[in-house]
C-alpha atoms as a PDB file:
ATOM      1  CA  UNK A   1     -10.018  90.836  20.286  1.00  0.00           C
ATOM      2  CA  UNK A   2      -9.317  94.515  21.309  1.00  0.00           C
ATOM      3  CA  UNK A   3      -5.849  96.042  22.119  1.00  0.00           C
ATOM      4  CA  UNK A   4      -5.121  96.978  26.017  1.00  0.00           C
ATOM      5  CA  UNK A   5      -6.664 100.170  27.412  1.00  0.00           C
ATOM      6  CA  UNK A   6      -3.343 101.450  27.786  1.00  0.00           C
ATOM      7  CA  UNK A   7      -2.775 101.220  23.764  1.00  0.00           C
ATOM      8  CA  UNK A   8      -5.677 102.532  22.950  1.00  0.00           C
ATOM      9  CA  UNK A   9      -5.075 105.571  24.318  1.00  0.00           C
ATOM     10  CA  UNK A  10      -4.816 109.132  22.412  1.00  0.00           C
ATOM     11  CA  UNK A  11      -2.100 110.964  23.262  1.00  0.00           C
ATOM     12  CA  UNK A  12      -3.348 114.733  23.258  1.00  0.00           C
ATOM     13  CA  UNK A  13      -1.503 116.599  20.843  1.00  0.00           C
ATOM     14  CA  UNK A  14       0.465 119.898  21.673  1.00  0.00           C
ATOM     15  CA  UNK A  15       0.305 123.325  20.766  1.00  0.00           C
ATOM     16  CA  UNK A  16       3.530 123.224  18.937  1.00  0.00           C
ATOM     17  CA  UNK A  17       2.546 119.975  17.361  1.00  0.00           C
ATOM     18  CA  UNK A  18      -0.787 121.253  15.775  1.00  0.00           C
ATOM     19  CA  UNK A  19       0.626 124.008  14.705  1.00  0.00           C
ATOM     20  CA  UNK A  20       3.154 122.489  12.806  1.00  0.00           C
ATOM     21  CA  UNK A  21       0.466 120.225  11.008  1.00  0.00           C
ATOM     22  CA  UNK A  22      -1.374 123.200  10.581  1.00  0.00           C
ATOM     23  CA  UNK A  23       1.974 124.604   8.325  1.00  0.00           C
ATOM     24  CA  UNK A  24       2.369 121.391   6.817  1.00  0.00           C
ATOM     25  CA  UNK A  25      -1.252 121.061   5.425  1.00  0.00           C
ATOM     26  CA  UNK A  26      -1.085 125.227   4.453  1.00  0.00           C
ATOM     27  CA  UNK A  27       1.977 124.504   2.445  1.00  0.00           C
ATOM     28  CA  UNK A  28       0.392 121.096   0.470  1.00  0.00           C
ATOM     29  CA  UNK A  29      -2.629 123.164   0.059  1.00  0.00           C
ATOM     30  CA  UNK A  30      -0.465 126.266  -1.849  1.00  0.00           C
ATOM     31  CA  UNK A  31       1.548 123.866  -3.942  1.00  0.00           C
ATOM     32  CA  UNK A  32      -1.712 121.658  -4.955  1.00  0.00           C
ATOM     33  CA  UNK A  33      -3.277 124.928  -6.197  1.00  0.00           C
ATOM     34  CA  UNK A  34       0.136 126.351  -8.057  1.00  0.00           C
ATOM     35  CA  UNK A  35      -0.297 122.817  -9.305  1.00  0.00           C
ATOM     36  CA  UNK A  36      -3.438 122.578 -10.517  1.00  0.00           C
ATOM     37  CA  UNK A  37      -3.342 126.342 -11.833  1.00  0.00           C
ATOM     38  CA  UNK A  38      -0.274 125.395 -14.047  1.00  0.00           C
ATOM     39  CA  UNK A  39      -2.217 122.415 -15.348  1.00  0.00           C
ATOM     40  CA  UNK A  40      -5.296 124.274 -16.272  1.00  0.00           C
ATOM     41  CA  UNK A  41      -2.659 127.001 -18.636  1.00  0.00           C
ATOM     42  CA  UNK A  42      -1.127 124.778 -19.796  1.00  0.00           C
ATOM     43  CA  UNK A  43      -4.053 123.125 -21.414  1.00  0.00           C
ATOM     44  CA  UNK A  44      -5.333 126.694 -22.235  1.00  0.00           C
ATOM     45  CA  UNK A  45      -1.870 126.846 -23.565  1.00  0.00           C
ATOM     46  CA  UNK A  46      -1.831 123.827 -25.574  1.00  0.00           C
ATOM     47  CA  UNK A  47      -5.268 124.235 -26.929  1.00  0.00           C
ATOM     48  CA  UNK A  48      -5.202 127.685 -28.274  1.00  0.00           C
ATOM     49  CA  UNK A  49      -1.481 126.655 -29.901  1.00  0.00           C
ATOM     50  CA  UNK A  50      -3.326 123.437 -31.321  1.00  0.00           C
ATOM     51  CA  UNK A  51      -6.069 125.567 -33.043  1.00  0.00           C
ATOM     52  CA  UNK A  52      -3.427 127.501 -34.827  1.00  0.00           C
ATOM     53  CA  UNK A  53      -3.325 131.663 -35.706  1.00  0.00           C
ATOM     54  CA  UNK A  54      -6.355 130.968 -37.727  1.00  0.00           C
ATOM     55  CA  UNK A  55      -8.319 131.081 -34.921  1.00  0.00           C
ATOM     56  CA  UNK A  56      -8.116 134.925 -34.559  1.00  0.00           C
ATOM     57  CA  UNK A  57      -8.475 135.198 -38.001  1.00  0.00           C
ATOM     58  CA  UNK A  58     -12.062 133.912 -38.485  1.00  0.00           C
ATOM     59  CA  UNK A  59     -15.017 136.094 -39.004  1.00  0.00           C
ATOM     60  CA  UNK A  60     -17.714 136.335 -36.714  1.00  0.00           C
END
């Protein structure tokens, strides 16, 4: 069973609406990336403290 033609039809989006997806998706997109860039330092973080001040003090 399908639905009737007149449910099945796309309403066309506007200007105003696209561009406020547009904003929306730009703003996830920034805070994913501040997200994932803390997350990466603070492993860097959190490694480096793990390994102790020895590790600079090692000869190479």
């Amino acid at each position: 069973m399908s639905a009737p033609d007149e449910l099945r039809a796309v309403a066309l989006e506007t200007p105003e609406v696209m561009a406020a997806r547009a904003k929306a998706r730009r703003r996830r997109s920034i805070a994913l990336a501040i997200a994932l860039a803390l997350f990466a330092v603070t492993f860097y973080t959190l490694t480096i403290v793990k390994m102790g001040p020895a590790l600079f003090d090692r000869s190479l």
